[in-house]
Protein backbone atom coordinates (compact mmCIF):
# COMPACT_ATOMS: atom_id res chain seq x y z
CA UNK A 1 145.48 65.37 1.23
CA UNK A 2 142.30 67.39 0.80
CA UNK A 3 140.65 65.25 3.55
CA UNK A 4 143.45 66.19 6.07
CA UNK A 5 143.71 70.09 5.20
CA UNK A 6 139.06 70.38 5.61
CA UNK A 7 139.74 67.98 8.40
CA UNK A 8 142.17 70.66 10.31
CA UNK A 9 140.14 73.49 9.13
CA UNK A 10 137.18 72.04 10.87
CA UNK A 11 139.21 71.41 13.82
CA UNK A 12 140.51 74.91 14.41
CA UNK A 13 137.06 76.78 13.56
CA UNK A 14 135.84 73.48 16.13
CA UNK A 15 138.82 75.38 18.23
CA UNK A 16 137.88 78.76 17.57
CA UNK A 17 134.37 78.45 18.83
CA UNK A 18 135.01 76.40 22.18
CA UNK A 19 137.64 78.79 22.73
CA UNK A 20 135.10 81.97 22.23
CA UNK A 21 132.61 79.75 24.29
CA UNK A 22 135.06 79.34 27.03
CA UNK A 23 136.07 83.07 26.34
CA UNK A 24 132.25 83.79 27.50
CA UNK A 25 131.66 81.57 29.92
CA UNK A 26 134.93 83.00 32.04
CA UNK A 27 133.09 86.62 31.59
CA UNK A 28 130.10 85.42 32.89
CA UNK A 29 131.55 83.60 35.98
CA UNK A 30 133.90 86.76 36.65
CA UNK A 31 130.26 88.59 36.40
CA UNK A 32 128.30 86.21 38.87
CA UNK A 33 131.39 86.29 40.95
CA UNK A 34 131.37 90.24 41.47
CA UNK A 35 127.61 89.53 42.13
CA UNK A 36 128.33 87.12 45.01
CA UNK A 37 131.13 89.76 46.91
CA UNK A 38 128.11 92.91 46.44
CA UNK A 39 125.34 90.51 47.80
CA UNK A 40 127.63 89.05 50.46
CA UNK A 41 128.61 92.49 51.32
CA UNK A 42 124.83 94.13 51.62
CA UNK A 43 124.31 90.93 54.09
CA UNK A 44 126.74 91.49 56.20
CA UNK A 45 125.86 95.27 56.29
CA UNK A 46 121.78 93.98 56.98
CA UNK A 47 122.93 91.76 59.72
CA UNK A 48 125.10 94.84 61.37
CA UNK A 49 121.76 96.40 61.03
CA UNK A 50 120.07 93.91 62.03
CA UNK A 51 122.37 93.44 65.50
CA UNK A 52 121.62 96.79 66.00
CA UNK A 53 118.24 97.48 66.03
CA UNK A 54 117.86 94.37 68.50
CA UNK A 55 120.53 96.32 70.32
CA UNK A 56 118.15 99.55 70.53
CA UNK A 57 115.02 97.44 71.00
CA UNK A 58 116.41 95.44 74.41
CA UNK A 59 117.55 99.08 75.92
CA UNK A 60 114.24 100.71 74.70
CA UNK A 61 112.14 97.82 76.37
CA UNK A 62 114.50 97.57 79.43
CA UNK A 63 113.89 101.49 79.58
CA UNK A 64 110.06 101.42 79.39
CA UNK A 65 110.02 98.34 81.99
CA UNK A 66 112.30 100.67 84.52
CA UNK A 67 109.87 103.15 83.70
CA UNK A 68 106.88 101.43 84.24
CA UNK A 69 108.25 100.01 88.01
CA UNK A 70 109.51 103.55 88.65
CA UNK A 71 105.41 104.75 87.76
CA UNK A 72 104.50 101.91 90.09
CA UNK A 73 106.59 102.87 92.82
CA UNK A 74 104.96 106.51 92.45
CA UNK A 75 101.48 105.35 92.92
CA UNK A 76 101.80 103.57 95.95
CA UNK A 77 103.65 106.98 97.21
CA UNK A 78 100.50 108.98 96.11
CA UNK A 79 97.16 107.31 96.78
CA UNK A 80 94.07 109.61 96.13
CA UNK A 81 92.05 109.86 99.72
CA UNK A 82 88.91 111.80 98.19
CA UNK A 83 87.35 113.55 95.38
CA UNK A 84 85.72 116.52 95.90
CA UNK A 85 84.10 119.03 92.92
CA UNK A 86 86.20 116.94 90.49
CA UNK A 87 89.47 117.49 91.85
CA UNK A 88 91.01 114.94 93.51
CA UNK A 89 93.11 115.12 97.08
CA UNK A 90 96.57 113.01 97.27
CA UNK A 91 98.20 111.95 100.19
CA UNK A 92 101.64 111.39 100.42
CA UNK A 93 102.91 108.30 101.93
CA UNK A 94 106.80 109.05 102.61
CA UNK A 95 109.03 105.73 104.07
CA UNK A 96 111.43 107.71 106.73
């Protein structure tokens, strides 16, 4: 009889512990869980971001290139024809 009762004793502290463990290691996931939705949240937010800026970049480099044919067009339109004391005399070519 004694060998039953320490045998059942064992076996619910033996419960008592795995249940504690199991207690913690449901925390912990719940923990790394909460983890995964704030990470997967900041990258969704950094590729927004991200999106974005490539956005701004392709209108800022389509603006400078517009900007750089609209210079061109400007310089053939007014060539220098001679300098004189430093200052230099433009002609204007006009297309009527």
């Amino acid at each position: 009889m004694c060998i039953t009762v320490c045998t059942s004793i064992f076996l619910l502290a033996q419960i008592k512990r795995l249940l504690r463990e199991r207690t913690d290691l449901d925390k912990r996931l719940q923990q790394r869980d909460e983890e995964v939705s704030r990470l997967e949240g900041r990258l969704q937010q950094a590729v927004k971001d991200r999106t974005s800026l490539q956005a701004n970049l392709a209108s800022a480099e389509k603006e400078v290139k517009d900007t750089k044919k609209a210079n061109d067009l400007l310089k053939q339109k007014v060539q220098p024809i001679y300098t004189f004391g430093g200052f230099c005399f433009f002609l204007y070519f006009c297309s009527l």
